[in-house]
PDB file of N, CA and C in Angstrom:
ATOM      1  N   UNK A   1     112.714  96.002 119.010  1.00  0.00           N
ATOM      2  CA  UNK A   1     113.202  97.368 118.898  1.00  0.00           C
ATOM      3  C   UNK A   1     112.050  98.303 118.538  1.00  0.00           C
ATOM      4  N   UNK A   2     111.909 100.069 119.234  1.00  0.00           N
ATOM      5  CA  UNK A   2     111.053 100.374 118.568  1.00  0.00           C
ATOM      6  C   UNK A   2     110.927 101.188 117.475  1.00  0.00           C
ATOM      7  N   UNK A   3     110.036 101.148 116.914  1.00  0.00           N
ATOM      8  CA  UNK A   3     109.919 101.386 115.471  1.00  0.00           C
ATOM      9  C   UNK A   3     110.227 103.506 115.526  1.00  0.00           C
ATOM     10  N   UNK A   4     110.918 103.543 114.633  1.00  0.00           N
ATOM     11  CA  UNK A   4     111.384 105.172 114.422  1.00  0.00           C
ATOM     12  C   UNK A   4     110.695 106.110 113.948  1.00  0.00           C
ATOM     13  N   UNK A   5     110.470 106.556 114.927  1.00  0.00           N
ATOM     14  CA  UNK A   5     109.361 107.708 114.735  1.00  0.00           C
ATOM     15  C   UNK A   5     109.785 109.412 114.286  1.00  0.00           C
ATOM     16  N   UNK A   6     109.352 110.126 113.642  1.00  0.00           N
ATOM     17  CA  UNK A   6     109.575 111.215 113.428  1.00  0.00           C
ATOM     18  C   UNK A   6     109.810 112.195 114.666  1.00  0.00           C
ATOM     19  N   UNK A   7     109.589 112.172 115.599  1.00  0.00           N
ATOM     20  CA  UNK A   7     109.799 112.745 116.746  1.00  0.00           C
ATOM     21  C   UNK A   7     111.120 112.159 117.411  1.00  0.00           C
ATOM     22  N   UNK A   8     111.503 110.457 117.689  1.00  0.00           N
ATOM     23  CA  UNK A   8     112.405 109.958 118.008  1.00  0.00           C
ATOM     24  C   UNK A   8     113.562 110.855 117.251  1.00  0.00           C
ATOM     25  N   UNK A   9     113.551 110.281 115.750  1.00  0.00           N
ATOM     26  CA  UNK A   9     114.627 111.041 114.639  1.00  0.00           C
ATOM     27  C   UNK A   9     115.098 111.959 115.131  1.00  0.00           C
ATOM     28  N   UNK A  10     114.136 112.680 115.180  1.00  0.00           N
ATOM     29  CA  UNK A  10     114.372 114.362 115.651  1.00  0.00           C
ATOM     30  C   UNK A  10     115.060 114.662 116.597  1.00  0.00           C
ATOM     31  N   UNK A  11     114.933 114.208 117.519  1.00  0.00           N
ATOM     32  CA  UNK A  11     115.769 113.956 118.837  1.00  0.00           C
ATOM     33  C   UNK A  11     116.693 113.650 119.226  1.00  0.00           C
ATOM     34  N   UNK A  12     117.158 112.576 118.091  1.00  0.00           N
ATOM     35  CA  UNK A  12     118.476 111.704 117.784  1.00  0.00           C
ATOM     36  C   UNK A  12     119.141 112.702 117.158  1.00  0.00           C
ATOM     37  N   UNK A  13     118.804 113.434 115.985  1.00  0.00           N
ATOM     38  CA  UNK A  13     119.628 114.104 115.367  1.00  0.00           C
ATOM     39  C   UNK A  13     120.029 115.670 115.860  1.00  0.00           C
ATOM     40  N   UNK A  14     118.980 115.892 116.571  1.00  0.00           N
ATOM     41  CA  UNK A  14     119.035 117.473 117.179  1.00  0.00           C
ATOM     42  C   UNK A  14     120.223 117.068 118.024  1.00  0.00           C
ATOM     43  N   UNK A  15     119.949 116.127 118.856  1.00  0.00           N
ATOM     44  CA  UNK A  15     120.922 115.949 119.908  1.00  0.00           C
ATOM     45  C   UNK A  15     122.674 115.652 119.380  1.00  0.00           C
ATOM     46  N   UNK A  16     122.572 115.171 118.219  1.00  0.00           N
ATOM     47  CA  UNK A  16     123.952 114.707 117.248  1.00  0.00           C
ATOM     48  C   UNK A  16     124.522 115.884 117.091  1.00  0.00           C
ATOM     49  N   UNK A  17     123.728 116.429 116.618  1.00  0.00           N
ATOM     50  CA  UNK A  17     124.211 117.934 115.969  1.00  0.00           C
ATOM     51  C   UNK A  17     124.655 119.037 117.241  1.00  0.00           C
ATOM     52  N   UNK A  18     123.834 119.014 118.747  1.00  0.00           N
ATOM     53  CA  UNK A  18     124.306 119.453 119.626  1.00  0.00           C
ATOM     54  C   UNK A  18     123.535 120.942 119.744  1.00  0.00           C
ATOM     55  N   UNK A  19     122.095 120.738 119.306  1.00  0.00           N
ATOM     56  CA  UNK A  19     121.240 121.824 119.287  1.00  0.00           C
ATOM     57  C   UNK A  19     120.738 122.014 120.009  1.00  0.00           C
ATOM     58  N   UNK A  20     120.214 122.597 121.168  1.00  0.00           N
ATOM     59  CA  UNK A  20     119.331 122.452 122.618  1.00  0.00           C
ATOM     60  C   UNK A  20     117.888 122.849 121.523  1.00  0.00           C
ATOM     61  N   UNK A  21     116.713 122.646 122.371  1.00  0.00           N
ATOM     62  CA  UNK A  21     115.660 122.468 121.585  1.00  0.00           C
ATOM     63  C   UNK A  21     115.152 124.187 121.467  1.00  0.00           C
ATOM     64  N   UNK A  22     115.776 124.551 122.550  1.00  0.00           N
ATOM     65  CA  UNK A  22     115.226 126.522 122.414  1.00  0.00           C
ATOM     66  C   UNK A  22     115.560 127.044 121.351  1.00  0.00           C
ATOM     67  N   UNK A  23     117.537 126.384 120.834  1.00  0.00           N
ATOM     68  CA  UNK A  23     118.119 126.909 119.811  1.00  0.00           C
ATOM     69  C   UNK A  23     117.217 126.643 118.887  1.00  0.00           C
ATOM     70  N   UNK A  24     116.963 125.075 118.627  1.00  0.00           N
ATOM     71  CA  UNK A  24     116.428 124.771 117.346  1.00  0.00           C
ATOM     72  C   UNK A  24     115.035 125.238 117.158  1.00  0.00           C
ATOM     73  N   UNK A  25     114.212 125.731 117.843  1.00  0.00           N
ATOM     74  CA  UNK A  25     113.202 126.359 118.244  1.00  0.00           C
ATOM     75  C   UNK A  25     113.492 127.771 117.811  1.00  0.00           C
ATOM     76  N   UNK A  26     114.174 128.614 117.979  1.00  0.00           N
ATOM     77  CA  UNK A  26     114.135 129.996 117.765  1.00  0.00           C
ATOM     78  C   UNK A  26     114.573 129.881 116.166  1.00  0.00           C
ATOM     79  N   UNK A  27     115.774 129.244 115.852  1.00  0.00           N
ATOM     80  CA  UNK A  27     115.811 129.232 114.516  1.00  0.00           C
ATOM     81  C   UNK A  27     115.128 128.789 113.754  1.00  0.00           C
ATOM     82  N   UNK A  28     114.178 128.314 114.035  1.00  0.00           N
ATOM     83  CA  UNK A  28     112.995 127.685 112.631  1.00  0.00           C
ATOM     84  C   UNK A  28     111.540 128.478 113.003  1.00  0.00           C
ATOM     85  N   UNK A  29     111.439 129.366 114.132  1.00  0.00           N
ATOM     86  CA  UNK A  29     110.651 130.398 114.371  1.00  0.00           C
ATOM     87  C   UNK A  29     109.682 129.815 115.303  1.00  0.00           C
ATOM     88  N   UNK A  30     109.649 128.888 116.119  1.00  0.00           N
ATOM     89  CA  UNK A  30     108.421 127.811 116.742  1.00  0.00           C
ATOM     90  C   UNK A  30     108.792 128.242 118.337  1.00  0.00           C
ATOM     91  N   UNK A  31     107.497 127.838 119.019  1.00  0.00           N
ATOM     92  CA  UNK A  31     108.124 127.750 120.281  1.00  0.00           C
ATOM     93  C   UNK A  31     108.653 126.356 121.029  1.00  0.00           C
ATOM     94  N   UNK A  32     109.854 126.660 121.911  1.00  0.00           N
ATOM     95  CA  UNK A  32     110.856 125.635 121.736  1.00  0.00           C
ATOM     96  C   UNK A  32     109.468 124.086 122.555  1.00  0.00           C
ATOM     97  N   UNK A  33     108.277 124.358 123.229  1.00  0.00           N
ATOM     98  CA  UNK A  33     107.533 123.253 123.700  1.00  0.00           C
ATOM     99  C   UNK A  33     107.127 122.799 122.520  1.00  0.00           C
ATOM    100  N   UNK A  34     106.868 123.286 121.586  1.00  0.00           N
ATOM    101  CA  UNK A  34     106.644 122.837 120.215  1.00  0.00           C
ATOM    102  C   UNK A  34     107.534 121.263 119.888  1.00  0.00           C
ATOM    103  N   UNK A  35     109.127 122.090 119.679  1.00  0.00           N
ATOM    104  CA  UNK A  35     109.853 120.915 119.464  1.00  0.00           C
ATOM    105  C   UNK A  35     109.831 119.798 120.493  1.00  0.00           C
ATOM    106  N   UNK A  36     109.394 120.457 121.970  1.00  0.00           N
ATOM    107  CA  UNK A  36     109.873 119.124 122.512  1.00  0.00           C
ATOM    108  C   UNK A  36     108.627 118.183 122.707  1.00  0.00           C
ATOM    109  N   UNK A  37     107.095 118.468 122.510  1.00  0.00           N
ATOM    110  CA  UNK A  37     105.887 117.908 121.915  1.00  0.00           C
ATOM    111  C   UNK A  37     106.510 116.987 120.755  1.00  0.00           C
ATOM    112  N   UNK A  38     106.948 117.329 119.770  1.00  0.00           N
ATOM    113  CA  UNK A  38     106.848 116.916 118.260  1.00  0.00           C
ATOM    114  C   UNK A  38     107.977 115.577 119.219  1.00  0.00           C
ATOM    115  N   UNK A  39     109.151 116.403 119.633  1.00  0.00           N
ATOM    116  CA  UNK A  39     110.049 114.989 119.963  1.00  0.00           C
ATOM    117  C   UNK A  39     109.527 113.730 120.486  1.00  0.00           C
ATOM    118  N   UNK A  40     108.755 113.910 121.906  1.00  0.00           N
ATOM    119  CA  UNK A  40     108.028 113.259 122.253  1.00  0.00           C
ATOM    120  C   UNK A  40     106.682 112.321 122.123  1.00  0.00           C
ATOM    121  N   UNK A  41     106.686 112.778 120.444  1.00  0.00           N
ATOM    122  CA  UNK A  41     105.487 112.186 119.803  1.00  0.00           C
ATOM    123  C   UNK A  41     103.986 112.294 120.120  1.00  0.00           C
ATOM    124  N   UNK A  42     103.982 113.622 120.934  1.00  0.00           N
ATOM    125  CA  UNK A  42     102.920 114.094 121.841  1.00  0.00           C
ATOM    126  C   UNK A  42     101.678 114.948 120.545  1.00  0.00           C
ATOM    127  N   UNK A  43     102.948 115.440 119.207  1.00  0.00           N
ATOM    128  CA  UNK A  43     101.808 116.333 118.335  1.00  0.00           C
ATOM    129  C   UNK A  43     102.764 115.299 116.804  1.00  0.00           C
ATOM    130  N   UNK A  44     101.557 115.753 115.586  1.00  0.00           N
ATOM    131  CA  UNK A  44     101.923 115.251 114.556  1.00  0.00           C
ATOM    132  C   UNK A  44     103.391 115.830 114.309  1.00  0.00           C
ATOM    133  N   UNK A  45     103.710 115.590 113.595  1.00  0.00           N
ATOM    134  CA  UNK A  45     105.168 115.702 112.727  1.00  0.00           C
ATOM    135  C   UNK A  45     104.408 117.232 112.214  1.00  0.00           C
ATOM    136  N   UNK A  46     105.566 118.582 111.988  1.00  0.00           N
ATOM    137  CA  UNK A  46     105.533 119.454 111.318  1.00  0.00           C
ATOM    138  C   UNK A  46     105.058 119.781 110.044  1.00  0.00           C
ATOM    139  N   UNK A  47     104.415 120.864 109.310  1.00  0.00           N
ATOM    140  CA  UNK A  47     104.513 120.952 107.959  1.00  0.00           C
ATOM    141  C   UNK A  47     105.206 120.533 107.203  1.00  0.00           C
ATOM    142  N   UNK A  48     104.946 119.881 105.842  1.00  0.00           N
ATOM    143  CA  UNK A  48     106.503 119.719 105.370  1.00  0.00           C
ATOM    144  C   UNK A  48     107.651 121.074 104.937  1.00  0.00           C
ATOM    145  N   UNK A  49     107.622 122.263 104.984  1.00  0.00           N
ATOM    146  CA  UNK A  49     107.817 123.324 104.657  1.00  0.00           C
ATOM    147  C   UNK A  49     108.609 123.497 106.473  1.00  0.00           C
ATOM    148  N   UNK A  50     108.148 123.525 107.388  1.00  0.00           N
ATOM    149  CA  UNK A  50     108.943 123.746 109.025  1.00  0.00           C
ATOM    150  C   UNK A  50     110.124 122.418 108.646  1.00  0.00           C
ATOM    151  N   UNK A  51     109.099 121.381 108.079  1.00  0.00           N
ATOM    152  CA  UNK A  51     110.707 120.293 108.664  1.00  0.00           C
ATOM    153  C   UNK A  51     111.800 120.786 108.168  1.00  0.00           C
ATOM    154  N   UNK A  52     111.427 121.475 106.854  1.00  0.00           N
ATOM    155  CA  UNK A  52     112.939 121.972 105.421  1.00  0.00           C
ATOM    156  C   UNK A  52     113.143 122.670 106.477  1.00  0.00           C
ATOM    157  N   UNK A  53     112.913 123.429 107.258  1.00  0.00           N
ATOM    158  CA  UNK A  53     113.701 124.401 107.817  1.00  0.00           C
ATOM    159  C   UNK A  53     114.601 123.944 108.879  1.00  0.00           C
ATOM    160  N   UNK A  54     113.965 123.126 109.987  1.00  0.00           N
ATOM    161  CA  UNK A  54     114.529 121.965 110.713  1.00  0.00           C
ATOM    162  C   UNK A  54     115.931 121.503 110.337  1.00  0.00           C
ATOM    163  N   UNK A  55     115.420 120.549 109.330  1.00  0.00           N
ATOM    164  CA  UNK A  55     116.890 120.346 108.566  1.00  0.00           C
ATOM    165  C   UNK A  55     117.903 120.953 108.300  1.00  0.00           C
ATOM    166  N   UNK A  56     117.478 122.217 107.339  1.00  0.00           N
ATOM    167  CA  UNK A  56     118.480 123.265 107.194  1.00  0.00           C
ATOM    168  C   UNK A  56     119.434 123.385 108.318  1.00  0.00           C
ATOM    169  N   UNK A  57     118.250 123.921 110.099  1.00  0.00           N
ATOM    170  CA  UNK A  57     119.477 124.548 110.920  1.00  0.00           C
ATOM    171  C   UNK A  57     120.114 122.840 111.178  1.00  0.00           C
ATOM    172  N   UNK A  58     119.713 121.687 110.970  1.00  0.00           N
ATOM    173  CA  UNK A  58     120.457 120.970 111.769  1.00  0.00           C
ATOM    174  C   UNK A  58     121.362 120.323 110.682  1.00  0.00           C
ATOM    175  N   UNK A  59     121.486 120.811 109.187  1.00  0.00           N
ATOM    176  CA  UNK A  59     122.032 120.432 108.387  1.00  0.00           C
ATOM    177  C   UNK A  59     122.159 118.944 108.159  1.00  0.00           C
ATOM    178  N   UNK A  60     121.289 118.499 107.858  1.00  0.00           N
ATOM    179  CA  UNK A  60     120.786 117.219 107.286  1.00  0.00           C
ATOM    180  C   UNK A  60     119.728 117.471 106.216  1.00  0.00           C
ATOM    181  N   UNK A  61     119.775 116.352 105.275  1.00  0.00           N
ATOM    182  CA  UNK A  61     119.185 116.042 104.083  1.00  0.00           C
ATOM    183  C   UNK A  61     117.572 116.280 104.532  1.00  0.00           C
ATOM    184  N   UNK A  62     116.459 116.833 103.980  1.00  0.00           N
ATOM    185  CA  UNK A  62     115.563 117.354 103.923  1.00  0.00           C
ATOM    186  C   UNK A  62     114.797 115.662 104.234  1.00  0.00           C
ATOM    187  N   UNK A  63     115.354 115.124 103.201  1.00  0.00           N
ATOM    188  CA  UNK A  63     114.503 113.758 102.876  1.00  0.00           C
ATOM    189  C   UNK A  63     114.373 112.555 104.310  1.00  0.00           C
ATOM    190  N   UNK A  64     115.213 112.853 105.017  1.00  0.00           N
ATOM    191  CA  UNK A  64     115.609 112.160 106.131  1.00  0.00           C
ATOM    192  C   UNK A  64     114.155 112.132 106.570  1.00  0.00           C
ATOM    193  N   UNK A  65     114.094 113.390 107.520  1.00  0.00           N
ATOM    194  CA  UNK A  65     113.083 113.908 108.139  1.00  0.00           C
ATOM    195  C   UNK A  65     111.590 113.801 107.316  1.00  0.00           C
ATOM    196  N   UNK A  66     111.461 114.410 106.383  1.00  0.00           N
ATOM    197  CA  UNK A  66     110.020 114.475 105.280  1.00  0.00           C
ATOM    198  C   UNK A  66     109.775 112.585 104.642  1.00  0.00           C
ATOM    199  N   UNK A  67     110.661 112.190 104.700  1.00  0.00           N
ATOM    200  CA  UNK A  67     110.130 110.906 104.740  1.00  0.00           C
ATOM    201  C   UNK A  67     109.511 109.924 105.552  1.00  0.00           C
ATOM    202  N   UNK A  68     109.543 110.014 106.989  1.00  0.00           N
ATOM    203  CA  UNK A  68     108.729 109.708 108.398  1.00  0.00           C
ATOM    204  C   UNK A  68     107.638 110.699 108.282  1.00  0.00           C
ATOM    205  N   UNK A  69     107.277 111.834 107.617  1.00  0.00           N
ATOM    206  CA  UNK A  69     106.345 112.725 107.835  1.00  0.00           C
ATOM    207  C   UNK A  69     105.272 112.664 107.249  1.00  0.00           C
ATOM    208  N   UNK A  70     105.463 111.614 106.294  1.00  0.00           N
ATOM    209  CA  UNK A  70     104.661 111.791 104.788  1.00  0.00           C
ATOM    210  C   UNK A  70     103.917 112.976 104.292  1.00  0.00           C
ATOM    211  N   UNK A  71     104.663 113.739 104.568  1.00  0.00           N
ATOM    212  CA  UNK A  71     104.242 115.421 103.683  1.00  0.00           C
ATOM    213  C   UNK A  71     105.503 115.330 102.761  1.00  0.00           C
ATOM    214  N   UNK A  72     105.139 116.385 101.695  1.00  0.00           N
ATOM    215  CA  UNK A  72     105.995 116.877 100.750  1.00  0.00           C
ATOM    216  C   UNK A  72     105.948 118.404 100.797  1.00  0.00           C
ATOM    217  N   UNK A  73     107.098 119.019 100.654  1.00  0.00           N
ATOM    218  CA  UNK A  73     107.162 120.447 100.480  1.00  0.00           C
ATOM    219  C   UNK A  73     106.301 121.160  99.311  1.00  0.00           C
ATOM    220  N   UNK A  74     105.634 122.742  99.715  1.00  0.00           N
ATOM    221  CA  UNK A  74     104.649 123.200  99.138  1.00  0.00           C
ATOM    222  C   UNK A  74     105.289 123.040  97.518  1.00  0.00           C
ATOM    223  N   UNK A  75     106.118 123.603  97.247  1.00  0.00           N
ATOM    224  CA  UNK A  75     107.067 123.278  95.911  1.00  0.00           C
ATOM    225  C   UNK A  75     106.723 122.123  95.030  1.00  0.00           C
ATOM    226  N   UNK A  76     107.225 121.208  95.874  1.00  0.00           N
ATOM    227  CA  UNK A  76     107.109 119.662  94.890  1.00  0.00           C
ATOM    228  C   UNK A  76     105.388 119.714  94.885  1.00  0.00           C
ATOM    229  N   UNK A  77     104.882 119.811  95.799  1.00  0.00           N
ATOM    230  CA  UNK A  77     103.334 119.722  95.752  1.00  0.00           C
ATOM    231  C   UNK A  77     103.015 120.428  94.710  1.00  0.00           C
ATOM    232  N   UNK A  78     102.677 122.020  94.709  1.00  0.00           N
ATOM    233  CA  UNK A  78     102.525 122.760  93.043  1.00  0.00           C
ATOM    234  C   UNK A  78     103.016 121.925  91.819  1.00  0.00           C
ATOM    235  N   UNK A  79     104.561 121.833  92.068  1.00  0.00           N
ATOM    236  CA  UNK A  79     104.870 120.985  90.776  1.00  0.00           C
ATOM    237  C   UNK A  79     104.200 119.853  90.056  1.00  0.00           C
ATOM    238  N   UNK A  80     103.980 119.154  91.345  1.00  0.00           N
ATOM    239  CA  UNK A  80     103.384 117.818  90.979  1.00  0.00           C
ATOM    240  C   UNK A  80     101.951 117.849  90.445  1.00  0.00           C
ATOM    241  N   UNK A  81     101.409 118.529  91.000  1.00  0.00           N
ATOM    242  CA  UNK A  81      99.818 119.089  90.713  1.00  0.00           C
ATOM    243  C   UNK A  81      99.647 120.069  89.824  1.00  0.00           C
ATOM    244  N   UNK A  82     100.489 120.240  88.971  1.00  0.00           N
ATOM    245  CA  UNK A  82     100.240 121.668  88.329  1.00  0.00           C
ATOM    246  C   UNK A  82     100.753 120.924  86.700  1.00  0.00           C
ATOM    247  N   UNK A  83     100.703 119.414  86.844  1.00  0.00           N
ATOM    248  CA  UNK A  83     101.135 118.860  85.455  1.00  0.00           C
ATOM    249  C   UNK A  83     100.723 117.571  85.515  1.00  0.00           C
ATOM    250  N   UNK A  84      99.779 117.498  84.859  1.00  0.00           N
ATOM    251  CA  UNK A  84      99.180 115.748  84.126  1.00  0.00           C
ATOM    252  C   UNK A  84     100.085 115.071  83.667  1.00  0.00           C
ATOM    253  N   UNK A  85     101.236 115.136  83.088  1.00  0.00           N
ATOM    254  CA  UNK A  85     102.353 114.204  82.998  1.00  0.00           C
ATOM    255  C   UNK A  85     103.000 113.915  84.448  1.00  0.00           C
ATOM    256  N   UNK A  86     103.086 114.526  85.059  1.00  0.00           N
ATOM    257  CA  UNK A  86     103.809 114.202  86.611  1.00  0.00           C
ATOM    258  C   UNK A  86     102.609 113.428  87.592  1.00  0.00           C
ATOM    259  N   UNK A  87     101.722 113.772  87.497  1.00  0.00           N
ATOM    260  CA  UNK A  87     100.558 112.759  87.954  1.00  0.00           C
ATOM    261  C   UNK A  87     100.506 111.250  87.326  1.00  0.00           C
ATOM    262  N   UNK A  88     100.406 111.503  86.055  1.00  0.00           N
ATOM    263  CA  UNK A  88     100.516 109.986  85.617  1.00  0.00           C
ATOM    264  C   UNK A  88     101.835 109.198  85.663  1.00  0.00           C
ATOM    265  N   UNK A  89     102.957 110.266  85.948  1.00  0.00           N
ATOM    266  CA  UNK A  89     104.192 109.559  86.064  1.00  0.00           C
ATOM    267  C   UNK A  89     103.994 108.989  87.168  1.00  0.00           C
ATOM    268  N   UNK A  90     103.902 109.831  88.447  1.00  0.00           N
ATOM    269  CA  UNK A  90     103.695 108.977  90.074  1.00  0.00           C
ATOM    270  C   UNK A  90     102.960 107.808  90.045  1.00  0.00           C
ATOM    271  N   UNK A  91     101.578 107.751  89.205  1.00  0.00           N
ATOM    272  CA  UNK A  91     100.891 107.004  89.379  1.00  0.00           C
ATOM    273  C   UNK A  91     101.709 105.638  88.967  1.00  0.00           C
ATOM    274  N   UNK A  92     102.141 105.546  87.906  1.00  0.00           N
ATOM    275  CA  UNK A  92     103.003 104.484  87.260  1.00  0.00           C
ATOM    276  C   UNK A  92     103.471 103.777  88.188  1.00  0.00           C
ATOM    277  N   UNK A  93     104.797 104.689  88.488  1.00  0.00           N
ATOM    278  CA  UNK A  93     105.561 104.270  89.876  1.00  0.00           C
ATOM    279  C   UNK A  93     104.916 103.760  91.084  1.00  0.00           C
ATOM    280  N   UNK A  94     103.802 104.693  91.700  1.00  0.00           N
ATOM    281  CA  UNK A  94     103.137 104.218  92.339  1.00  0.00           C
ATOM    282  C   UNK A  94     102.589 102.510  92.355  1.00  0.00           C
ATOM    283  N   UNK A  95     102.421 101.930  91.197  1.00  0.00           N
ATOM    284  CA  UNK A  95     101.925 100.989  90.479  1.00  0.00           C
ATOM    285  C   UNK A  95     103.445  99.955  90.717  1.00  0.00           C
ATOM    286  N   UNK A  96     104.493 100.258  90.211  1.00  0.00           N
ATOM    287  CA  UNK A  96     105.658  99.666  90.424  1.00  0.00           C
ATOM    288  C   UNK A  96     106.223  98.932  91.677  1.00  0.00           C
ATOM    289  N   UNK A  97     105.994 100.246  92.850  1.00  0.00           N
ATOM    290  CA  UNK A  97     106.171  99.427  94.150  1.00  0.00           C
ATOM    291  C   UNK A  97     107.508  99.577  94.057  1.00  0.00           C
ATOM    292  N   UNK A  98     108.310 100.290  93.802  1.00  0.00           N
ATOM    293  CA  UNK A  98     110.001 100.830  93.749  1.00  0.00           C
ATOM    294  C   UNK A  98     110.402 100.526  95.307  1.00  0.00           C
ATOM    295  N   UNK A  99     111.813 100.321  95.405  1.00  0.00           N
ATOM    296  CA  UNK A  99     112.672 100.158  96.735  1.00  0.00           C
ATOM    297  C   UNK A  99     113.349 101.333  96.460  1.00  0.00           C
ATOM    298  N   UNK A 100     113.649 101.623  97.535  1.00  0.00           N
ATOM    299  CA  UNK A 100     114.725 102.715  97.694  1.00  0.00           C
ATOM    300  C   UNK A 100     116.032 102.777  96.883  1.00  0.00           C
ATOM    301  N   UNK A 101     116.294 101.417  96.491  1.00  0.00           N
ATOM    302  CA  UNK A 101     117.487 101.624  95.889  1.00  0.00           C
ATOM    303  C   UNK A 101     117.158 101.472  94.469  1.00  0.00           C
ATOM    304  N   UNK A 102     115.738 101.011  94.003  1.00  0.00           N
ATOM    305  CA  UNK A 102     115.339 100.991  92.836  1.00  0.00           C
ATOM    306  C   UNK A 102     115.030 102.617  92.368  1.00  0.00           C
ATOM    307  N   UNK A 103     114.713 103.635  93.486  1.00  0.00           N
ATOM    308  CA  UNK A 103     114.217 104.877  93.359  1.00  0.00           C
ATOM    309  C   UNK A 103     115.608 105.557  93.173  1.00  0.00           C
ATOM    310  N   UNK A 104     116.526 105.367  93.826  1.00  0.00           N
ATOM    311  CA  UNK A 104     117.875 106.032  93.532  1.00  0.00           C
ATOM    312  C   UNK A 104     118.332 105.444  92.105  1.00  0.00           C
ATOM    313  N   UNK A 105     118.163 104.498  91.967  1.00  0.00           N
ATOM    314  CA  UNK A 105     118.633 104.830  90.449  1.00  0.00           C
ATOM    315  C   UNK A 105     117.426 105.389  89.525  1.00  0.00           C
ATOM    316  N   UNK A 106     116.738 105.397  89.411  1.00  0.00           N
ATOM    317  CA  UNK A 106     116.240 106.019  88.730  1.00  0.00           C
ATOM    318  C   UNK A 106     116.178 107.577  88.350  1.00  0.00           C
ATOM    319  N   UNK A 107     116.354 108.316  89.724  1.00  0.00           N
ATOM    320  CA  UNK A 107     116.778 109.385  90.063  1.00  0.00           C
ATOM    321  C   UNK A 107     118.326 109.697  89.202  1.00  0.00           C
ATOM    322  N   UNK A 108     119.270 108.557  89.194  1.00  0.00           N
ATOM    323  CA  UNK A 108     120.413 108.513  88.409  1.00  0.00           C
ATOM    324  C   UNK A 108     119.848 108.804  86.640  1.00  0.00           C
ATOM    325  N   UNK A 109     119.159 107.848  86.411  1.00  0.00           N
ATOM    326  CA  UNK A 109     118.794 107.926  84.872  1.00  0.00           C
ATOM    327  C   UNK A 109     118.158 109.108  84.362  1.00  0.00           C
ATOM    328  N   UNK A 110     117.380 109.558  85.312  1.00  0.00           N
ATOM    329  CA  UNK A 110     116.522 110.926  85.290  1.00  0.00           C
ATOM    330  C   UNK A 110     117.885 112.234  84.942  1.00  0.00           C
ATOM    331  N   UNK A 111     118.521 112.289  85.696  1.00  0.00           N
ATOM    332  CA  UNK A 111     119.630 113.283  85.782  1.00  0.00           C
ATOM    333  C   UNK A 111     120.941 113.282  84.392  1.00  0.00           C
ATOM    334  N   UNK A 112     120.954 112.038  84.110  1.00  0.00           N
ATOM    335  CA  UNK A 112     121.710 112.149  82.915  1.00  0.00           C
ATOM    336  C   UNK A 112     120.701 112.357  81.490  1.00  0.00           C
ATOM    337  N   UNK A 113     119.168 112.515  81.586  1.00  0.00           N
ATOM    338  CA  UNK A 113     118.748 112.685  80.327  1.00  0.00           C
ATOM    339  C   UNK A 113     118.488 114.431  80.402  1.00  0.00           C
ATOM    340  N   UNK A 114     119.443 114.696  81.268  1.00  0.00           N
ATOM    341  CA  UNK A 114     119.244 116.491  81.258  1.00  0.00           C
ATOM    342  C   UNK A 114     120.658 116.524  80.507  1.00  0.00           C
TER     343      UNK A 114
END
């Protein structure tokens, strides 16, 4: 099988959602050869900041998409870089080697010490 590419995704889901690529193209401000390059795996994956928008019109989870991209939105980036405790936290984790379902809970434990 082949392996899922950020452009494939894209394609799969634009098409789910029932977006022609001009639509999804005018609403995230790009020109629509843009999207169908990126689909085709012809150019890198988007900013992470275009994919949020992506998502938005196609209403899916941000993370879907930005996780095949390996970018992070300008946001989390400042955040993350703008604090020596959040650096050494990643690093930790980083160090851990977390699964996805080890990262969702944690995300759980995180949220109840607010």
């Amino acid at each position: 099988m082949d392996e899922m590419t950020y452009g494939k995704l894209l394609k799969e889901l634009r098409r789910q959602k029932g977006v022609a690529q001009r639509d999804l193209a005018a609403a995230v401000g790009v020109d629509f050869s843009y999207i169908s390059k990126i689909e085709n795996d012809r150019l890198q994956p988007p900013s992470a900041d275009t994919t949020i928008k992506i998502c938005e019109v196609l209403n899916v989870p941000s993370e879907v998409l930005l996780s095949l991209s390996g970018k992070v939105s300008s946001e989390i980036r400042n955040t993350i870089t703008s604090s020596q405790s959040a650096i050494k936290f990643l690093n930790a984790v980083k160090e851990m080697q977390l699964t996805d379902e080890e990262w969702d809970k944690l995300t759980t434990k995180l949220k109840k010490l607010r």
